[in-house]
PDB file of N, CA and C in Angstrom:
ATOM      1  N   UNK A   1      27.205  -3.343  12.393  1.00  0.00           N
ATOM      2  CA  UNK A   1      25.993  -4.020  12.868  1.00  0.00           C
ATOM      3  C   UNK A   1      24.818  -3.036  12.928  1.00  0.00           C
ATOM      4  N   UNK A   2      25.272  -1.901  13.504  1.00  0.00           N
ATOM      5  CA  UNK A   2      23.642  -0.905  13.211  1.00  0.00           C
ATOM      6  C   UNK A   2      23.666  -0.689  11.906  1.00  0.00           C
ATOM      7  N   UNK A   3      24.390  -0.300  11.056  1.00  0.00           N
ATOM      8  CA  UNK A   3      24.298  -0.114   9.832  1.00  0.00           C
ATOM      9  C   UNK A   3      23.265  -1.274   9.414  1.00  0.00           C
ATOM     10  N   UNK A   4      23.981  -2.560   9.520  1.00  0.00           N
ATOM     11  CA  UNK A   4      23.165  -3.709   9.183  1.00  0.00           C
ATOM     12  C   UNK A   4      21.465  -3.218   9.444  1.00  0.00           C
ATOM     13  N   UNK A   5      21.218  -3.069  10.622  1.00  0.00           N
ATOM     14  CA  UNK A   5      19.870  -2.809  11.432  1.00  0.00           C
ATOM     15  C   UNK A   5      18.893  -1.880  10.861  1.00  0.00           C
ATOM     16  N   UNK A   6      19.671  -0.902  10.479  1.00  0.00           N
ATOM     17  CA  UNK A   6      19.286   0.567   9.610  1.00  0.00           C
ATOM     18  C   UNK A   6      18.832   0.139   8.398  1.00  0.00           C
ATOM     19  N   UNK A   7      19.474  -0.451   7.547  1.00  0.00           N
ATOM     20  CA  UNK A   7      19.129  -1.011   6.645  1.00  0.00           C
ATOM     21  C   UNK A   7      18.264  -2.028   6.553  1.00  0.00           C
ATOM     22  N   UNK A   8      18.410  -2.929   7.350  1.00  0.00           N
ATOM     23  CA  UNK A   8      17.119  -3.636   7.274  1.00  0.00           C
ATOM     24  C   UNK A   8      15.361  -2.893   7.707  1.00  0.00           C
ATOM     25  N   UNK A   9      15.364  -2.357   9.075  1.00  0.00           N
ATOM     26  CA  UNK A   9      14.829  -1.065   8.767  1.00  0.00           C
ATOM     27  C   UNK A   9      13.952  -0.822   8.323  1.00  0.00           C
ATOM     28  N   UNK A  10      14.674   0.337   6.569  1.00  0.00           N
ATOM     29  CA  UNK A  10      15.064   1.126   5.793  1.00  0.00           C
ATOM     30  C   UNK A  10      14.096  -0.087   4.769  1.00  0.00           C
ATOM     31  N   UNK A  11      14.387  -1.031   4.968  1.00  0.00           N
ATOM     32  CA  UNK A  11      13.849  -1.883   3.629  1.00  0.00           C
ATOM     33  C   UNK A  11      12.488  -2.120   4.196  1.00  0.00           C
ATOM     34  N   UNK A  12      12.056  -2.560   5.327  1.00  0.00           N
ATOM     35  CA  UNK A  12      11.123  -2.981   5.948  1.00  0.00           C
ATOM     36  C   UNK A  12      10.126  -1.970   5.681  1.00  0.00           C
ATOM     37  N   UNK A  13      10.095  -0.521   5.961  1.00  0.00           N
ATOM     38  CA  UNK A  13       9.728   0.341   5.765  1.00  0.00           C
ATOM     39  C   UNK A  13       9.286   0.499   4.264  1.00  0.00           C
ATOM     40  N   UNK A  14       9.840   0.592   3.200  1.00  0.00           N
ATOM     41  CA  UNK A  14       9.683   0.562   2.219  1.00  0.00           C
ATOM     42  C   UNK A  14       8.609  -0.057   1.512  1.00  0.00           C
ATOM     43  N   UNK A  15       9.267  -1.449   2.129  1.00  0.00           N
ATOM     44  CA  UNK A  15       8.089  -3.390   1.903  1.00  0.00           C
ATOM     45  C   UNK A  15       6.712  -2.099   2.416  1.00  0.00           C
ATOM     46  N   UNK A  16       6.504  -1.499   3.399  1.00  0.00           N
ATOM     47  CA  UNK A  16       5.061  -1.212   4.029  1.00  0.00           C
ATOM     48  C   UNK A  16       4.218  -0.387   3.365  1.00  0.00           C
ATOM     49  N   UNK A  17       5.572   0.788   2.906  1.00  0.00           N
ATOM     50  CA  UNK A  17       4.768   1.709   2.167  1.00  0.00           C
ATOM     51  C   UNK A  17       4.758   1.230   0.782  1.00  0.00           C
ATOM     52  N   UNK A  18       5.018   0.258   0.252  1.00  0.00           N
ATOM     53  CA  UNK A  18       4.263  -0.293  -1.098  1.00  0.00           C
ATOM     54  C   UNK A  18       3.082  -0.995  -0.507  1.00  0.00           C
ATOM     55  N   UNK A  19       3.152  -1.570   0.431  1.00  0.00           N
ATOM     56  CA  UNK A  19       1.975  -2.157   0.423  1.00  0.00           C
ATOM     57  C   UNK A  19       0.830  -1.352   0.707  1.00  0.00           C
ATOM     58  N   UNK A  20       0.995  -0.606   1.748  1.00  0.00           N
ATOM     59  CA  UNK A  20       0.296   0.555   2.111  1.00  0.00           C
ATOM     60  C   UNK A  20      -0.809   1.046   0.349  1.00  0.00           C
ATOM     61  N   UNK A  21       0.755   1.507  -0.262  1.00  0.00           N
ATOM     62  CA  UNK A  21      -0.106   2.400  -1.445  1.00  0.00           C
ATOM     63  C   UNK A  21      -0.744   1.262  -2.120  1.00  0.00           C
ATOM     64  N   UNK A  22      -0.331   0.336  -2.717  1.00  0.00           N
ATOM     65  CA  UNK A  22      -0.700  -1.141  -3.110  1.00  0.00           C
ATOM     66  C   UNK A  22      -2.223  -0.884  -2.724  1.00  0.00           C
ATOM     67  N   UNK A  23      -2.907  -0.663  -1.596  1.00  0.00           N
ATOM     68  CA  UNK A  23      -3.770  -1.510  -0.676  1.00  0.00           C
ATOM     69  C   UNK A  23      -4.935  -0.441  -0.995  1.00  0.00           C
ATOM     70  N   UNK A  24      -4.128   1.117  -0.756  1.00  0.00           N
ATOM     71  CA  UNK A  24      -5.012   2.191  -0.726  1.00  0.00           C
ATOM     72  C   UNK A  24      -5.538   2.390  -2.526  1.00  0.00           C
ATOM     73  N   UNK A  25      -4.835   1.772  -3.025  1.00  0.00           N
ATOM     74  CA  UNK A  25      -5.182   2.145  -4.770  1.00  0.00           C
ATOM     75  C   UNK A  25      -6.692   0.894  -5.067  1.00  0.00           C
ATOM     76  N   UNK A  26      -6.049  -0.047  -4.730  1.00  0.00           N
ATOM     77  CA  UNK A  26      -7.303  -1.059  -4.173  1.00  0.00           C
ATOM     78  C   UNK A  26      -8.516  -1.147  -4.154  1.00  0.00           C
ATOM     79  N   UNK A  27      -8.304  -0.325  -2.988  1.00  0.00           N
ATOM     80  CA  UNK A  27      -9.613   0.578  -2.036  1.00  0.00           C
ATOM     81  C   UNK A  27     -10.025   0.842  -3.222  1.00  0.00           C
ATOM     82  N   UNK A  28      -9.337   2.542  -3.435  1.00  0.00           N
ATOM     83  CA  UNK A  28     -10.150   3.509  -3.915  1.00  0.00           C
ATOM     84  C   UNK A  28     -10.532   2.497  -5.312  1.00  0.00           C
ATOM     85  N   UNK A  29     -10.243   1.902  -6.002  1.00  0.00           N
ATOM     86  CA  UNK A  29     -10.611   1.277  -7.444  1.00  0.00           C
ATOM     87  C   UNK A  29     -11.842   0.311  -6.913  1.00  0.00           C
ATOM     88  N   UNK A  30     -12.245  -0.487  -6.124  1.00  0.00           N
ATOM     89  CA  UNK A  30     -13.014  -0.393  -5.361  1.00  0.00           C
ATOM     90  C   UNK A  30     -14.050   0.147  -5.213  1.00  0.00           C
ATOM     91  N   UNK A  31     -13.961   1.095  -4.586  1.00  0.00           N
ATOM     92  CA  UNK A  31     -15.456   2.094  -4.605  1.00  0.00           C
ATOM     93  C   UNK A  31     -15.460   2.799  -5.331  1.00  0.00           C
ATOM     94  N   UNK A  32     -14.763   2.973  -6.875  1.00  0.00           N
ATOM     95  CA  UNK A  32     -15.161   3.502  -7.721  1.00  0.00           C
ATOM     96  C   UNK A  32     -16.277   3.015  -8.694  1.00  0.00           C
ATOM     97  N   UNK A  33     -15.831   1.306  -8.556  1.00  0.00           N
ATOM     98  CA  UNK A  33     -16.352  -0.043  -9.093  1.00  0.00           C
ATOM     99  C   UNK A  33     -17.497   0.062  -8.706  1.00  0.00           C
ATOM    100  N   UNK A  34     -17.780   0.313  -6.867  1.00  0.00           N
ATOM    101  CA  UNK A  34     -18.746  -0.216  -6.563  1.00  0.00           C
ATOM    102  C   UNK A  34     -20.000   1.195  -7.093  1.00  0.00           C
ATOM    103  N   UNK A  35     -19.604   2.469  -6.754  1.00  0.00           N
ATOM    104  CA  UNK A  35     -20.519   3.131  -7.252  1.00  0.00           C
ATOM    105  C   UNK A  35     -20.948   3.347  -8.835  1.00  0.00           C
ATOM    106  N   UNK A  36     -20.183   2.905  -9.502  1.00  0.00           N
ATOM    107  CA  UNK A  36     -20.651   2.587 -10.923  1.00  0.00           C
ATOM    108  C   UNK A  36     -21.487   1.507 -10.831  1.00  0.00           C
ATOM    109  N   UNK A  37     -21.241   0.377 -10.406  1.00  0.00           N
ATOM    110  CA  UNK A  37     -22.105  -0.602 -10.204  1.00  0.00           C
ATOM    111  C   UNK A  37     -23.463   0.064  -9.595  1.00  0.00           C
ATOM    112  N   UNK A  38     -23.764   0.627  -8.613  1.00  0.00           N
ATOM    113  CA  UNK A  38     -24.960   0.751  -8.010  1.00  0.00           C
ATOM    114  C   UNK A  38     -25.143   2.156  -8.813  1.00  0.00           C
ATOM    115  N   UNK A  39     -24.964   2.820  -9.590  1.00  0.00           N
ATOM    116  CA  UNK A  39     -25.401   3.668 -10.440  1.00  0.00           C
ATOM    117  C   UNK A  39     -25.911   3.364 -11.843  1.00  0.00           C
ATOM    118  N   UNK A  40     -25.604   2.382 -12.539  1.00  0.00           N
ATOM    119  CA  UNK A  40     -26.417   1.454 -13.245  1.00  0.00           C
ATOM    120  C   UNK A  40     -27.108   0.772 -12.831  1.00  0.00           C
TER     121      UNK A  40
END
C-alpha cells in the first residue's frame, strides 16, 4: 500500500514537472514573440 502511494506520488510529480516545463517553454516563446513583434 505505500508502495502503491509512492508511486502514485512519483507519477503525480512527474504529470507537474511536464507541465511546469510545458508552461515555462510557453512563456519564454511568448516573449520572444512578443518582442519581435514590438521590434518591428
Amino acid at each position: 500500500m505505500a508502495e502503491d502511494t509512492q508511486t502514485e506520488y512519483d507519477r503525480g510529480l512527474v504529470k507537474a514537472s511536464t507541465l511546469g516545463s510545458m508552461f515555462s517553454t510557453t512563456a519564454n516563446a511568448g516573449r520572444r514573440r512578443g518582442k519581435i513583434m514590438r521590434a518591428d
